[in-house]
Protein backbone atom coordinates (compact mmCIF):
# COMPACT_ATOMS: atom_id res chain seq x y z
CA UNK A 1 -26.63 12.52 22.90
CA UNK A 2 -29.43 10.88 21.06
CA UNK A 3 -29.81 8.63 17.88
CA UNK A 4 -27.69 11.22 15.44
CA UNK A 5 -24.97 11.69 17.83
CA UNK A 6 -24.53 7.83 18.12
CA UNK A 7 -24.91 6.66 14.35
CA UNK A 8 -23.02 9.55 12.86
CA UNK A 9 -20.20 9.32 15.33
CA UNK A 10 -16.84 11.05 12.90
CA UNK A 11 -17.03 11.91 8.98
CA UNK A 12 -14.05 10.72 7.38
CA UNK A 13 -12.30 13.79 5.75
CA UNK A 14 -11.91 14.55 2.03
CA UNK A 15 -8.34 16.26 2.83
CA UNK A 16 -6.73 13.30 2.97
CA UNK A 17 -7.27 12.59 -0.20
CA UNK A 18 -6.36 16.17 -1.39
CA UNK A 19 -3.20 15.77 0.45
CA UNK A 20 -2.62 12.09 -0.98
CA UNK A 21 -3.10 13.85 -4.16
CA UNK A 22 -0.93 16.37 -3.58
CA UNK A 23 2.41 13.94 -2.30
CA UNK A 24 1.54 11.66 -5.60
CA UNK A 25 2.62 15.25 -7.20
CA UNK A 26 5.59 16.15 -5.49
CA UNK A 27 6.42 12.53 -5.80
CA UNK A 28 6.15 12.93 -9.87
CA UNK A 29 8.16 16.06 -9.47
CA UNK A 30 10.44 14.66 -7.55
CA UNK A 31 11.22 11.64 -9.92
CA UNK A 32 11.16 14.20 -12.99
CA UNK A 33 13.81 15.69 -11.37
CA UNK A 34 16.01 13.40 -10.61
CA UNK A 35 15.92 11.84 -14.44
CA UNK A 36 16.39 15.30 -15.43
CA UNK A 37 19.12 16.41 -13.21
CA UNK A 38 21.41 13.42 -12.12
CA UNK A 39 23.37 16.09 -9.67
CA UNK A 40 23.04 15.03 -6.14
CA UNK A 41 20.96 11.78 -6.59
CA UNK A 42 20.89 10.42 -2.79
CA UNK A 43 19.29 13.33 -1.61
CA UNK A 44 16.63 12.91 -4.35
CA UNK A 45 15.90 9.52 -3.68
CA UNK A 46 15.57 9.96 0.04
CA UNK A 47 12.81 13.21 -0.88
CA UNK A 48 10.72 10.73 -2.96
CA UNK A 49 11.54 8.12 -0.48
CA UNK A 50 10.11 10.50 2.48
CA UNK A 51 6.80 11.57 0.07
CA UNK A 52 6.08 7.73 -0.73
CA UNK A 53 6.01 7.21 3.07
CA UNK A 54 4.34 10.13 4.19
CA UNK A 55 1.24 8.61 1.43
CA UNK A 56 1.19 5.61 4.00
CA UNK A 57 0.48 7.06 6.52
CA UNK A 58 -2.10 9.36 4.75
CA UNK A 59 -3.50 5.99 3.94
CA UNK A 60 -3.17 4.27 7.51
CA UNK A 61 -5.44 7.48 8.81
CA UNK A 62 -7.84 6.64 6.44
CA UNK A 63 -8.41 3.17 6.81
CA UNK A 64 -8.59 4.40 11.01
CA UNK A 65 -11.05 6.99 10.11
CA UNK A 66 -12.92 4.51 8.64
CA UNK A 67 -13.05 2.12 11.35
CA UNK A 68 -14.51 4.69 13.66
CA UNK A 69 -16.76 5.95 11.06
CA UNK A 70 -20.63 4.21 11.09
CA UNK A 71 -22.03 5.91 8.44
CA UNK A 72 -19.50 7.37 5.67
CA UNK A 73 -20.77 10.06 2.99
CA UNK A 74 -19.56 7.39 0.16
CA UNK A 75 -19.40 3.15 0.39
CA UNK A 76 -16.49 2.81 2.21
CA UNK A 77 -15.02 0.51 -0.35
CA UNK A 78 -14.72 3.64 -2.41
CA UNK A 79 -13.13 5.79 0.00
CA UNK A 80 -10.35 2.77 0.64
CA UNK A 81 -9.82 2.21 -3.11
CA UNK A 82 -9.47 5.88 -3.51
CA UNK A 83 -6.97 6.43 -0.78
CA UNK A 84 -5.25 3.11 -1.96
CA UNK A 85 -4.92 4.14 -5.79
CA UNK A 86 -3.80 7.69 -4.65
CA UNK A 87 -0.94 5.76 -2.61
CA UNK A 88 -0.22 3.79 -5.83
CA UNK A 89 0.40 6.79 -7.78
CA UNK A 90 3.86 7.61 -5.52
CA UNK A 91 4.89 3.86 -5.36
């Protein structure tokens, strides 16, 4: 396997935080709407209910990836704050 293969064992992926990014959006949407329109509000609340989630677990696979991850292409304590502050943005 050699030295590489064992010190560079996963990369932890930039996607999730494009995705993060991209729930913290439809989470904004989501709440626009619903101030805007105040027509079938349970069903809204359980969309940006079901976004805000879905950015925990975007976050739990980070923090994973991390933990497998020796070497990361950033300091890790950037890539958690990121993924953390990304999560914030739908809460």
């Amino acid at each position: 396997m050699g030295l590489k293969g064992w010190i560079i064992r996963r990369s932890v992926s930039f996607s999730t935080s494009s995705r993060s990014s991209r729930d913290g959006r439809r989470g904004c949407d989501g709440l626009a709407d619903l101030l805007h329109d105040f027509r079938d509000v349970p069903m809204k609340c359980r969309r940006i209910k079901d976004v805000e989630h879905h950015g925990d677990e975007i976050v739990h696979r980070v923090y994973e990836e991390l933990n497998k991850t020796f070497i990361t292409p950033i300091d890790r304590e950037d890539i958690q704050a990121l993924a953390t502050e990304l999560d914030n943005v739908s809460t």
